[in-house]
C-alpha atoms as a PDB file:
ATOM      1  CA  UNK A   1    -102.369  34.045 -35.021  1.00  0.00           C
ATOM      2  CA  UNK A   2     -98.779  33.855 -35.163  1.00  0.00           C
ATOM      3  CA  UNK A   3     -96.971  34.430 -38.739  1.00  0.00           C
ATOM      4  CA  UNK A   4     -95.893  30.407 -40.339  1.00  0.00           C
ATOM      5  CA  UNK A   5     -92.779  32.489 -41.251  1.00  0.00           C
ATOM      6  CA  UNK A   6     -90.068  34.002 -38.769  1.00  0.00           C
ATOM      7  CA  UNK A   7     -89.033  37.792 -39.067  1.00  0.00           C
ATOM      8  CA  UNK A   8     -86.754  38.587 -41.495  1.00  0.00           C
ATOM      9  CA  UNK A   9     -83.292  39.148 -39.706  1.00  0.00           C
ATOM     10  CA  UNK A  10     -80.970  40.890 -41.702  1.00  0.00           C
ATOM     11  CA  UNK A  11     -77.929  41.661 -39.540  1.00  0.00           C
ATOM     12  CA  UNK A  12     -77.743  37.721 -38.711  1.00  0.00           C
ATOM     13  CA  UNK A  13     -77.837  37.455 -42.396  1.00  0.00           C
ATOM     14  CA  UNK A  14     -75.032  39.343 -43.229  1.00  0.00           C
ATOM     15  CA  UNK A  15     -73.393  37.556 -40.139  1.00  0.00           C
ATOM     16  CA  UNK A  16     -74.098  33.900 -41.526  1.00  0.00           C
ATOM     17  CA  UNK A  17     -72.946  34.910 -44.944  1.00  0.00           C
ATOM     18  CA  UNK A  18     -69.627  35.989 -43.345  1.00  0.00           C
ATOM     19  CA  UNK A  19     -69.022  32.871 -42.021  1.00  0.00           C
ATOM     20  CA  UNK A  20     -70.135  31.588 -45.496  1.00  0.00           C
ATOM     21  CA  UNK A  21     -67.757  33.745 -47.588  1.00  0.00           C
ATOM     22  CA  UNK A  22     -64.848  32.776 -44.979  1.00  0.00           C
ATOM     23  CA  UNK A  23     -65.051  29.312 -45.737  1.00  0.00           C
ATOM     24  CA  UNK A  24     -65.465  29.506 -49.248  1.00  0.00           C
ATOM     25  CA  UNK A  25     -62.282  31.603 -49.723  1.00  0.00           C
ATOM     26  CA  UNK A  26     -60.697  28.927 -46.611  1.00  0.00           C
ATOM     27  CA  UNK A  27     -61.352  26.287 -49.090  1.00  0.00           C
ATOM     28  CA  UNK A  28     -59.684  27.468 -52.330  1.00  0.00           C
ATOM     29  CA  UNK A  29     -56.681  28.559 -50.274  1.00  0.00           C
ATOM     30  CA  UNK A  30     -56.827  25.350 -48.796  1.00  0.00           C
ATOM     31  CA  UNK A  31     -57.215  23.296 -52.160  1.00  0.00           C
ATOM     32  CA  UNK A  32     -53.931  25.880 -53.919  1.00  0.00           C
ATOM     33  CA  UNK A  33     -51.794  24.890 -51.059  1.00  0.00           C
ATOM     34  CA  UNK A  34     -52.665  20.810 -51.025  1.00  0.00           C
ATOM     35  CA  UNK A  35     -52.326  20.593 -55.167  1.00  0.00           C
ATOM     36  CA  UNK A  36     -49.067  21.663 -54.901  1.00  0.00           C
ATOM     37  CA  UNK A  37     -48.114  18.431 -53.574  1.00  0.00           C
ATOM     38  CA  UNK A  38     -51.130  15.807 -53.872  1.00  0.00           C
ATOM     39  CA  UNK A  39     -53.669  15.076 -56.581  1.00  0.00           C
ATOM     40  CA  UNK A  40     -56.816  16.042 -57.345  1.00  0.00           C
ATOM     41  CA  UNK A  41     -57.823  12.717 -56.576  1.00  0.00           C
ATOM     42  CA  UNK A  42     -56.257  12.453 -53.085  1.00  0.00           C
ATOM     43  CA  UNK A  43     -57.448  15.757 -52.283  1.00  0.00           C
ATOM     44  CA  UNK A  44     -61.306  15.031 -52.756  1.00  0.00           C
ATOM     45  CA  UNK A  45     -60.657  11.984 -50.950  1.00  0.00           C
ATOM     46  CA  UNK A  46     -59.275  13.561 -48.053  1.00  0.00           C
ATOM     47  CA  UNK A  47     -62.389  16.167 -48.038  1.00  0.00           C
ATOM     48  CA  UNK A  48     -64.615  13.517 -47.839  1.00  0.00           C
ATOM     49  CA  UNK A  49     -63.090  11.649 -45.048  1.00  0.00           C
ATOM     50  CA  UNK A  50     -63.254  14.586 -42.607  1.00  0.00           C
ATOM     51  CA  UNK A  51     -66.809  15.085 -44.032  1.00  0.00           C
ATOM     52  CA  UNK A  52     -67.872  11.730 -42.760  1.00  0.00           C
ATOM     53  CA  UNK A  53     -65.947  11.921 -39.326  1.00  0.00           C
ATOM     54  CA  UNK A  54     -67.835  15.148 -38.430  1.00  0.00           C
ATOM     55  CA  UNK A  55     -71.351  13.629 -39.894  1.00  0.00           C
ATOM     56  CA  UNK A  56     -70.985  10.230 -38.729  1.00  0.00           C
ATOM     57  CA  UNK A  57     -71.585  10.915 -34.881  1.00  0.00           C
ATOM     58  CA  UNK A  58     -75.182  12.447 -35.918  1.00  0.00           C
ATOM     59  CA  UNK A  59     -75.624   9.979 -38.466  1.00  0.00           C
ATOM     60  CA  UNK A  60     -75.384   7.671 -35.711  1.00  0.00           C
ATOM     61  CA  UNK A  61     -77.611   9.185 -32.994  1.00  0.00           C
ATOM     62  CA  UNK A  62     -80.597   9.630 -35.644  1.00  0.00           C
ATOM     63  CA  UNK A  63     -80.691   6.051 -36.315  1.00  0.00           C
ATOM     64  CA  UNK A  64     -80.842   3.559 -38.800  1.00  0.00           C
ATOM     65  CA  UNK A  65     -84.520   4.442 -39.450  1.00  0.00           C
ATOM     66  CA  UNK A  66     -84.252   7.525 -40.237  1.00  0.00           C
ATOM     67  CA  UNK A  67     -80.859   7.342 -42.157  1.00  0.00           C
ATOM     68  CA  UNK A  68     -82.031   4.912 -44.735  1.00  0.00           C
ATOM     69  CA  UNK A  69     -83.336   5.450 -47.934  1.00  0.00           C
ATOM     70  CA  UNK A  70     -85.289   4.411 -50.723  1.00  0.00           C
ATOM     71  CA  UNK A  71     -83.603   6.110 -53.525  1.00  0.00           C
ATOM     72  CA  UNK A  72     -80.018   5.132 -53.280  1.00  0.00           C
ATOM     73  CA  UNK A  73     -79.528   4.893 -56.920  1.00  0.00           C
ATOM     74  CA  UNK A  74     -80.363   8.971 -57.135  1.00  0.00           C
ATOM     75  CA  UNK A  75     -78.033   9.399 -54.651  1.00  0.00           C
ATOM     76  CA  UNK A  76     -75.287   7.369 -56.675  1.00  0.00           C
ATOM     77  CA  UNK A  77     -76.119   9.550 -60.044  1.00  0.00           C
ATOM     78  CA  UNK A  78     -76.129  12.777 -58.052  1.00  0.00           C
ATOM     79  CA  UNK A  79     -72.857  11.855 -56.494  1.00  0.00           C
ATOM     80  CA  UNK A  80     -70.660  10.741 -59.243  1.00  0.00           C
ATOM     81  CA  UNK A  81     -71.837  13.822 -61.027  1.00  0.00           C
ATOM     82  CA  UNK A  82     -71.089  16.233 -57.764  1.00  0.00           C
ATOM     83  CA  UNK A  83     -67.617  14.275 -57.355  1.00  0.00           C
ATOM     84  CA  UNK A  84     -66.646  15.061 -61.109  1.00  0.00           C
ATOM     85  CA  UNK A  85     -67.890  18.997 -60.474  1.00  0.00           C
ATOM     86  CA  UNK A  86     -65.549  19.051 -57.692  1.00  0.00           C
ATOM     87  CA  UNK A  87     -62.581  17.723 -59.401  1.00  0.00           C
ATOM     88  CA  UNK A  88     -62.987  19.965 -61.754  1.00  0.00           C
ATOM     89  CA  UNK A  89     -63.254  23.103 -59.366  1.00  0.00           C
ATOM     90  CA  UNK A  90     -60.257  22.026 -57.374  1.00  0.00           C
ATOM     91  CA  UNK A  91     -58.368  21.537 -60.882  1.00  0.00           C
ATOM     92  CA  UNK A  92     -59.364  24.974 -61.678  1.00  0.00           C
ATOM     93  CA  UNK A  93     -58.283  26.398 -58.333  1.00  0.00           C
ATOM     94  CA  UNK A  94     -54.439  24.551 -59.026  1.00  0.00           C
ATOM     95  CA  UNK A  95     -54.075  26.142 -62.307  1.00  0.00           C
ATOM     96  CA  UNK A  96     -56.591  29.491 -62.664  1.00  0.00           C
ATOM     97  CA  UNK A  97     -56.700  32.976 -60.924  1.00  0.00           C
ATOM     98  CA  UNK A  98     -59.063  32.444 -57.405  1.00  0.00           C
ATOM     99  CA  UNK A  99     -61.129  35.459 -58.706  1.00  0.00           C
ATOM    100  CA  UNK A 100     -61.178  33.969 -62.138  1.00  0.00           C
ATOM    101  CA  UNK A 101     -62.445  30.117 -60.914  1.00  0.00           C
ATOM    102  CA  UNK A 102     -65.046  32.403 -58.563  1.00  0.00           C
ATOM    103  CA  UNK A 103     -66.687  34.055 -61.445  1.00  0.00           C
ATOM    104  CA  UNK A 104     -66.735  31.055 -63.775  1.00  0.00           C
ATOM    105  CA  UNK A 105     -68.643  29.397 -61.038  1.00  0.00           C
ATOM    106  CA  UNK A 106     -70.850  31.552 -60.568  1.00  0.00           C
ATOM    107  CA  UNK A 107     -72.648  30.671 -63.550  1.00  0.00           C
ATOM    108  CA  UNK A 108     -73.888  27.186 -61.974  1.00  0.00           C
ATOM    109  CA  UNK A 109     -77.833  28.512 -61.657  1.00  0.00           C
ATOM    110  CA  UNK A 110     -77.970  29.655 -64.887  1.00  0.00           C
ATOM    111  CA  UNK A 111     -77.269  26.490 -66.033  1.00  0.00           C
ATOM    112  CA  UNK A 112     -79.339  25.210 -63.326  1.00  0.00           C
ATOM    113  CA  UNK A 113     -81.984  26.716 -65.189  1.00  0.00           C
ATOM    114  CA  UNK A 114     -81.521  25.446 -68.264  1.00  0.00           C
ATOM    115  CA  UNK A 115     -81.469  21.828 -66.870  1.00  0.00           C
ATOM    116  CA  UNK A 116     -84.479  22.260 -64.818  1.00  0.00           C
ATOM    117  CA  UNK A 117     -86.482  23.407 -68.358  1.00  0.00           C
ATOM    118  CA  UNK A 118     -85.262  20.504 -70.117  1.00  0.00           C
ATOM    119  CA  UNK A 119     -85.388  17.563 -67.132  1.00  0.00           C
ATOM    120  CA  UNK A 120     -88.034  18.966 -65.291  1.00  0.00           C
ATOM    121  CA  UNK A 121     -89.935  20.535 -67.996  1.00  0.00           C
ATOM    122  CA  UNK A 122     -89.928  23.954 -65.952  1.00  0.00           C
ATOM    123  CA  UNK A 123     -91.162  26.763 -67.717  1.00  0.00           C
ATOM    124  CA  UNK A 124     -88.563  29.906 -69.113  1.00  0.00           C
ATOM    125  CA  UNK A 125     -90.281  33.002 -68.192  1.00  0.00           C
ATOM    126  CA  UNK A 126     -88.960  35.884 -70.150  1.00  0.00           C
ATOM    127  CA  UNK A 127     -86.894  37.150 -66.922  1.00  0.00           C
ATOM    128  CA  UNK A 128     -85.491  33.635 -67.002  1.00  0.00           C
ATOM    129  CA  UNK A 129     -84.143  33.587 -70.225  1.00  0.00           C
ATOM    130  CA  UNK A 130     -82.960  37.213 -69.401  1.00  0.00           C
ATOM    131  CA  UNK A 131     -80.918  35.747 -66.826  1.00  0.00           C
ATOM    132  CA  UNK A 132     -79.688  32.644 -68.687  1.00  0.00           C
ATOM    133  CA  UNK A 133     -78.483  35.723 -71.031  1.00  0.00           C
ATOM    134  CA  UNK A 134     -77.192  37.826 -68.897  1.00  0.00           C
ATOM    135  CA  UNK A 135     -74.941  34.469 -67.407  1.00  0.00           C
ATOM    136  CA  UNK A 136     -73.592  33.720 -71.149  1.00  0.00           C
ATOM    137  CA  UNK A 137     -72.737  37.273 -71.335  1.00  0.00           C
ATOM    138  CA  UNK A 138     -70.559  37.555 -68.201  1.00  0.00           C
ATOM    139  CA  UNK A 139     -69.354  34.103 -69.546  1.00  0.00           C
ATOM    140  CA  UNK A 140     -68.255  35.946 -72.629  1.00  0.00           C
ATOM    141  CA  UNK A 141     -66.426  38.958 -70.767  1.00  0.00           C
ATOM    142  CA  UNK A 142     -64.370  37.117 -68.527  1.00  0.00           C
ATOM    143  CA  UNK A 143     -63.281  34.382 -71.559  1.00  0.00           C
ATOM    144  CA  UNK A 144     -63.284  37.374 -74.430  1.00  0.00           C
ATOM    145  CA  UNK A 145     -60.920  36.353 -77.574  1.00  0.00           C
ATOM    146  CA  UNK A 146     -56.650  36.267 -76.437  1.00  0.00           C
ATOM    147  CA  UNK A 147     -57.787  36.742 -73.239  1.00  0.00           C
ATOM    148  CA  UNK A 148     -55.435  34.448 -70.280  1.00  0.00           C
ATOM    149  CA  UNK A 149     -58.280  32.963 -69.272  1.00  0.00           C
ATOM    150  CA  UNK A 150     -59.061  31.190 -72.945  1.00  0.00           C
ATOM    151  CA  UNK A 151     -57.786  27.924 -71.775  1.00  0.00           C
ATOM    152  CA  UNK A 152     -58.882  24.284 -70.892  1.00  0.00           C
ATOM    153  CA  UNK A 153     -58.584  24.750 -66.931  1.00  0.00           C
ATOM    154  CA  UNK A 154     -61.373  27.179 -67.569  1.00  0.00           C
ATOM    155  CA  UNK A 155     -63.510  25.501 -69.694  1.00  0.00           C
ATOM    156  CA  UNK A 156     -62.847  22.441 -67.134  1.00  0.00           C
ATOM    157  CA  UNK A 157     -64.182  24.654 -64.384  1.00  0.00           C
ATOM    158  CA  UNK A 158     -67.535  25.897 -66.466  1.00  0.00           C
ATOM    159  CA  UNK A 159     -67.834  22.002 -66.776  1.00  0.00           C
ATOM    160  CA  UNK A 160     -67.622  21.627 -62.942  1.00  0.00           C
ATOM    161  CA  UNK A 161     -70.491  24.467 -62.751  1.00  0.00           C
ATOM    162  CA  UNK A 162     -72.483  22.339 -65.033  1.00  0.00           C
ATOM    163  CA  UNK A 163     -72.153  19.382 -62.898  1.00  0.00           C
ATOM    164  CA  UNK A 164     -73.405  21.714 -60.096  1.00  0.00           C
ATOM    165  CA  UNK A 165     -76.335  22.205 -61.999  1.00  0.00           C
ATOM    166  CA  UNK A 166     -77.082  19.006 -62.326  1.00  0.00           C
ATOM    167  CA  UNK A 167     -76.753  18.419 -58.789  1.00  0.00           C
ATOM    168  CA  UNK A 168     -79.042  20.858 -57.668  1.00  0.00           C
ATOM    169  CA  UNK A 169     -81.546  19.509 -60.027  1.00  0.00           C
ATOM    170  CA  UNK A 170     -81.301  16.380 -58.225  1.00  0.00           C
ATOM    171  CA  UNK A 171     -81.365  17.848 -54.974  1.00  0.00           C
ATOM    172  CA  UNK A 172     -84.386  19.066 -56.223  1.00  0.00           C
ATOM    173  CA  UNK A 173     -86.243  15.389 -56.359  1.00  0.00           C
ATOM    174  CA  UNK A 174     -84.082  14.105 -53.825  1.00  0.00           C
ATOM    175  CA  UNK A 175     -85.929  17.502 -51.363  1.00  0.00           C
ATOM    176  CA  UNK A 176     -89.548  15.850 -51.665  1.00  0.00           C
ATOM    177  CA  UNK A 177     -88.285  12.721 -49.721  1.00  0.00           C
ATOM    178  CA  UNK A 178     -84.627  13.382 -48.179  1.00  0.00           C
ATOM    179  CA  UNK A 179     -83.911  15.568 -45.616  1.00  0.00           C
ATOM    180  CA  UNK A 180     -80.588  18.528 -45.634  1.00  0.00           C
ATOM    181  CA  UNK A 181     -78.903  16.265 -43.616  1.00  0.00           C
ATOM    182  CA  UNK A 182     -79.531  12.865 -45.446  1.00  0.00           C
ATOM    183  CA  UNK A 183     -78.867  14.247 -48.608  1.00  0.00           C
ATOM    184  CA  UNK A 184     -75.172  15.649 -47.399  1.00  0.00           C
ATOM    185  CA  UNK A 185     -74.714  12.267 -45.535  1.00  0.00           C
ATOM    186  CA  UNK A 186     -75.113  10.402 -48.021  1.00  0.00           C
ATOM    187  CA  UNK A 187     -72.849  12.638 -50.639  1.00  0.00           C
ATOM    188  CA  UNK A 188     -69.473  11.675 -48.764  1.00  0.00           C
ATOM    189  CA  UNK A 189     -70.809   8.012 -47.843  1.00  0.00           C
ATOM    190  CA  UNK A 190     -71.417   7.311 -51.771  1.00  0.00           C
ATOM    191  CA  UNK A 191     -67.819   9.835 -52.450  1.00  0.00           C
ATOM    192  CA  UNK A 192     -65.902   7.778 -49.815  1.00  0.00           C
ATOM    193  CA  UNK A 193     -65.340   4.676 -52.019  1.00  0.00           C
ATOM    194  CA  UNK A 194     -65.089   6.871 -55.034  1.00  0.00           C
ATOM    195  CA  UNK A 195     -62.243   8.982 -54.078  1.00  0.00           C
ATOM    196  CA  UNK A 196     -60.589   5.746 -52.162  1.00  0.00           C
ATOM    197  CA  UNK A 197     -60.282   4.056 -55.789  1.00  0.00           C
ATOM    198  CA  UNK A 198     -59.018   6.584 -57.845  1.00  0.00           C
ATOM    199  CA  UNK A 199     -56.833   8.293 -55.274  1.00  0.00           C
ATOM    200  CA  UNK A 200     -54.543   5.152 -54.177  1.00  0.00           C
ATOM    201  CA  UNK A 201     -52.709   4.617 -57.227  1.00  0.00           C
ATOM    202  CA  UNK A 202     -51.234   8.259 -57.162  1.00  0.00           C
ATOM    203  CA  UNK A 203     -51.364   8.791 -53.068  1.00  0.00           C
ATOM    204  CA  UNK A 204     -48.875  10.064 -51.347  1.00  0.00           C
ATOM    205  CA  UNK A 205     -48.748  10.253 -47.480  1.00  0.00           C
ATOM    206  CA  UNK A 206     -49.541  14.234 -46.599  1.00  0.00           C
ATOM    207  CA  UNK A 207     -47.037  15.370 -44.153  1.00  0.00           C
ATOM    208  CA  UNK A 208     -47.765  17.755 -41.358  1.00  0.00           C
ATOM    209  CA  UNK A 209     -47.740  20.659 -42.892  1.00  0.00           C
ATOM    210  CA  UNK A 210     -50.750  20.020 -45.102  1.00  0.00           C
ATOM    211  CA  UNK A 211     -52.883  18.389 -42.250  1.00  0.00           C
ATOM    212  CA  UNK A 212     -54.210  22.084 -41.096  1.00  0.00           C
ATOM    213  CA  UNK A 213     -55.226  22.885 -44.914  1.00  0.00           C
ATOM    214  CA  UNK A 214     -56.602  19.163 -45.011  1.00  0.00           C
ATOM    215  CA  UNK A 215     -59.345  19.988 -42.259  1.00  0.00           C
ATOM    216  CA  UNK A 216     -59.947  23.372 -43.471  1.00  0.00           C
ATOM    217  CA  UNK A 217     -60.843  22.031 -46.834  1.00  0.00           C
ATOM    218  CA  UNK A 218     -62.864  19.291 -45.159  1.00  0.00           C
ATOM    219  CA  UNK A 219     -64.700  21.574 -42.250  1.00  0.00           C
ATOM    220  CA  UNK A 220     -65.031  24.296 -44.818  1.00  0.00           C
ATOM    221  CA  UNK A 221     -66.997  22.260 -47.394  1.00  0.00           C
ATOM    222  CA  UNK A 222     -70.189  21.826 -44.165  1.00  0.00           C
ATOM    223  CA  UNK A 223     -70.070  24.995 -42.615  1.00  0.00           C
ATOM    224  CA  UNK A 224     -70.270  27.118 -46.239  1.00  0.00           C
ATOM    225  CA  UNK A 225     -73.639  25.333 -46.912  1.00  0.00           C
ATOM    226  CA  UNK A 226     -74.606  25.323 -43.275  1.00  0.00           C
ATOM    227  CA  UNK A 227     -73.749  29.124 -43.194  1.00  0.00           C
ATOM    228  CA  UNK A 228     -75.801  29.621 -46.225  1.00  0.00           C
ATOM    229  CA  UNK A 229     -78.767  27.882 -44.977  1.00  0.00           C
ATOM    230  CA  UNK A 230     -78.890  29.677 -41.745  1.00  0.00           C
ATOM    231  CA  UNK A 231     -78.621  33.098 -43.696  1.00  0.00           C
ATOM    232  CA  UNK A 232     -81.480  31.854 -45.761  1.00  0.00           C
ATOM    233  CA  UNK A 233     -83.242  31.401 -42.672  1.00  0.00           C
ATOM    234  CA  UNK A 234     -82.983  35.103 -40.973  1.00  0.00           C
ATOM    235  CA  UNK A 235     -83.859  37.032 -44.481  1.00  0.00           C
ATOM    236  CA  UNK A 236     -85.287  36.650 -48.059  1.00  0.00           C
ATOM    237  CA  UNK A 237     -82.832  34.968 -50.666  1.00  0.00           C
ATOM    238  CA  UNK A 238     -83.079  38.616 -51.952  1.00  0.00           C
ATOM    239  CA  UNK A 239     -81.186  39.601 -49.196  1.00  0.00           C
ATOM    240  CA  UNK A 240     -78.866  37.200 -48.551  1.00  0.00           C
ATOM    241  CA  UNK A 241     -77.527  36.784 -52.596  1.00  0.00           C
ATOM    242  CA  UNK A 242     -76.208  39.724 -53.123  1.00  0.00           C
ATOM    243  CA  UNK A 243     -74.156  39.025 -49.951  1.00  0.00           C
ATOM    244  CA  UNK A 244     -72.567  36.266 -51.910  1.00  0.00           C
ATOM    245  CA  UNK A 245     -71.006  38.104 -54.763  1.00  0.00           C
ATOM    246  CA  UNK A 246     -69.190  39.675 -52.362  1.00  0.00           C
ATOM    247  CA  UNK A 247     -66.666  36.393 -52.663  1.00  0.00           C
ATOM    248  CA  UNK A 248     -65.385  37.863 -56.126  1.00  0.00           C
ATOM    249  CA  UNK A 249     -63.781  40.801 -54.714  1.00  0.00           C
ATOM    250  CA  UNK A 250     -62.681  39.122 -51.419  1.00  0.00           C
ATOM    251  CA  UNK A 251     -61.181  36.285 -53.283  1.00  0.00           C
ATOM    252  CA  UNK A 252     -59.454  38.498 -55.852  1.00  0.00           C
ATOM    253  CA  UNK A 253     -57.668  40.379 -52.951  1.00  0.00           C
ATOM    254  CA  UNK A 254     -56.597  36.680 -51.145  1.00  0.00           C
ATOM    255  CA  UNK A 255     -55.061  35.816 -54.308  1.00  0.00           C
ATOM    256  CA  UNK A 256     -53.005  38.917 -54.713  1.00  0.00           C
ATOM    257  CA  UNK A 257     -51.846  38.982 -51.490  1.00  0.00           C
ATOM    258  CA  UNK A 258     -50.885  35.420 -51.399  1.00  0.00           C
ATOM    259  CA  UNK A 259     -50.188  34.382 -54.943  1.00  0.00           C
ATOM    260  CA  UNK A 260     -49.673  38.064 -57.009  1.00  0.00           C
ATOM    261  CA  UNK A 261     -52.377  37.140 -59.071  1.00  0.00           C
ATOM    262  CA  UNK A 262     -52.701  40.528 -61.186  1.00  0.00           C
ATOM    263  CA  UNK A 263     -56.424  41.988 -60.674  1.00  0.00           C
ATOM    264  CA  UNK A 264     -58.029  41.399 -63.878  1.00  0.00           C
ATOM    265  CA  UNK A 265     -60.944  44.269 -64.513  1.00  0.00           C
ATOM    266  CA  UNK A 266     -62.654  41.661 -66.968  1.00  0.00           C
ATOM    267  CA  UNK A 267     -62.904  38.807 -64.308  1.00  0.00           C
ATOM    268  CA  UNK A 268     -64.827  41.146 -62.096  1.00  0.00           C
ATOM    269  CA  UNK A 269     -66.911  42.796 -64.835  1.00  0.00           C
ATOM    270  CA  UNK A 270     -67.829  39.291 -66.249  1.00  0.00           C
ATOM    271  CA  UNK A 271     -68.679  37.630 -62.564  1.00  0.00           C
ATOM    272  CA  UNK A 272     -70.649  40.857 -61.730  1.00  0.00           C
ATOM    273  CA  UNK A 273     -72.985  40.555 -65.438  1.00  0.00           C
ATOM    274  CA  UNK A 274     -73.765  36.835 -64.390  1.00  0.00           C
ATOM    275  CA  UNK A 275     -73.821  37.237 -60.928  1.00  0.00           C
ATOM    276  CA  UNK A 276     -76.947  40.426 -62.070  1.00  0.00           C
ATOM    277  CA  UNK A 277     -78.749  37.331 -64.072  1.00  0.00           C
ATOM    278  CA  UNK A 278     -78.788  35.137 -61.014  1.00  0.00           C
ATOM    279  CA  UNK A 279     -79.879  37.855 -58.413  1.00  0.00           C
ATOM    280  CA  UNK A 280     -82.902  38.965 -61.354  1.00  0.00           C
ATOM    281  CA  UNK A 281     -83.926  35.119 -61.576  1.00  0.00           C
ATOM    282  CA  UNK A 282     -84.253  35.093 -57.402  1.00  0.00           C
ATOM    283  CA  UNK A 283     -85.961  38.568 -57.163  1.00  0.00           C
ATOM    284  CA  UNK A 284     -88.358  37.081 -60.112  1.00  0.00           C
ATOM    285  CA  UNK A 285     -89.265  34.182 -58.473  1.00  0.00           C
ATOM    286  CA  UNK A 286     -89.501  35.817 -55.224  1.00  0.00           C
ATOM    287  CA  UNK A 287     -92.098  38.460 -56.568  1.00  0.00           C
ATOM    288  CA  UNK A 288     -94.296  35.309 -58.321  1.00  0.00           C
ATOM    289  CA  UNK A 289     -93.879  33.367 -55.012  1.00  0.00           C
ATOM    290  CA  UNK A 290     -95.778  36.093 -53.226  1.00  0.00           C
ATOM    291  CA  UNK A 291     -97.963  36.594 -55.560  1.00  0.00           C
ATOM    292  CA  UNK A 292     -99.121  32.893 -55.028  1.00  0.00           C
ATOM    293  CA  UNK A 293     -99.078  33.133 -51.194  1.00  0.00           C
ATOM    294  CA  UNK A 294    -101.169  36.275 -51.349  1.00  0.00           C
ATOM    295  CA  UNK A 295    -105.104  35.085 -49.816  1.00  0.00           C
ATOM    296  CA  UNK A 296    -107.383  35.423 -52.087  1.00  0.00           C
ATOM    297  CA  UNK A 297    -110.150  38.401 -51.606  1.00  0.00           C
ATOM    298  CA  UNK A 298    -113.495  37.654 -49.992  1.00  0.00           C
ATOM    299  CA  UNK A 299    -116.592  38.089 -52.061  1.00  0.00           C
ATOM    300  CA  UNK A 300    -118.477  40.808 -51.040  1.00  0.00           C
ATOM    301  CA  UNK A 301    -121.812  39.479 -48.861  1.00  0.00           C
ATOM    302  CA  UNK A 302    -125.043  39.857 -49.848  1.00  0.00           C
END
């Protein structure tokens, strides 16, 4: 009998998560450039369109059918809550250090956690609240007392993490019902209008120049989850997370190179004590997952 799950590929892992950490770092480059010039607003607006014209097409060929769905007003809450966590990350990125906005975010699961104990009544093991610890600690590091970094864009951006949270909570419900590709669909369908409203009474026509960081930001905000996903699918999230944190470092070179942001020790040091609480939550749920997968014995005969 063949295995229900595929062999664990590691070296088309790491390969995904390249293509992952590419467009992640693509994006906030992307977003630094465009706020220069256009608004938050405009820019989210402009994300979503190119969103839509590469989803559309598919959208199409599925079929009405399949498409629709019966919880459109948990798509609506999820996606006015994922559209304010994006502002708020794309504010960051205009006014923060890329390295510093990187390891603020990467406290989103450990309020993830949180959330999911107190909306979905999900228990906090003792490694959990390790974790949620370890995240408030890094939290601490990177924002210690006369610190740079002890500023509203920063607290704006641990806000946008939060959203996150929330929207992987939903994603959650929304996973029992909605497929990947609905679920995405229907996050720049519901965003379109959103971003349309609030972006026209500050929009300014983008010229030229900005059109190649316009589709990067747009292209880059499918193929980082779609990256991810595939990673997921040749090796254990064990595997493939630690992969991620490897974003910090990257993203703390970009922005010296391109911007002569100063490398801040603390930054890195903070991202890498929350980014150790995330990876112990996934290698703790990993080991209870197989422990529930594991066949039972069979009684001895008599």
């Amino acid at each position: 009998m063949s295995s229900p799950h595929p062999p664990s590929q590691p070296l088309l892992a790491v390969l995904w998560m390249m293509g992952a950490l590419a467009s992640f770092t693509s994006m906030a480059v992307a977003a630094r450039e465009l706020t220069q010039d256009l608004s938050v607003f405009q820019i989210s607006f402009m994300r979503t369109v190119i969103c839509l014209a590469l989803l559309t097409p598919y959208a199409y060929k599925l079929g009405w059918q399949k498409m629709k769905t019966d919880r459109l007003k948990t798509h609506v809450g999820r996606n006015i809550i994922h559209f304010t966590g994006q502002f708020g990350w794309i504010y960051g990125v205009s006014i923060l250090p890329l390295a510093a906005v990187f390891s603020l975010e990467f406290s989103a699961p450990i309020w993830t956690a949180i959330l999911a104990a107190l909306l979905l009544k999900e228990r906090i093991t003792r490694i959990r609240a390790l974790s949620i610890a370890l995240g408030f600690a890094g939290i601490l590091v990177i924002l210690r007392p006369g610190s740079d970094l002890m500023q509203p864009a920063s607290f704006v951006v641990i806000g946008a993490a939060i959203c996150f949270a929330f929207t992987y909570v939903f994603t959650r419900g929304l996973a029992a019902t909605e497929s990947a590709f609905k679920i995405i669909f229907y996050m720049n369908l519901i965003q379109f209008p959103i971003g349309l409203v609030l972006s026209v009474p500050v929009w300014i026509t983008p010229g030229t120049e900005m059109l190649p960081f316009i589709a990067i930001l747009g292209i880059g905000g499918i193929t980082s989850h779609y990256s991810i996903a595939r990673a997921m699918a040749h090796a254990d999230a064990a595997v493939v997370s630690p992969l991620d944190f490897l974003r910090l470092p990257l993203v703390a070179v970009i922005g010296f190179l391109l911007y002569q942001e100063p490398w801040n020790p603390y930054v890195i040091i903070g991202g890498a004590i929350t980014f150790s609480g995330n990876l112990l939550n996934i290698l703790s749920e990993q080991k209870a997952l197989k422990r529930r997968m594991r066949p039972e014995p069979t009684p001895p005969q008599t």
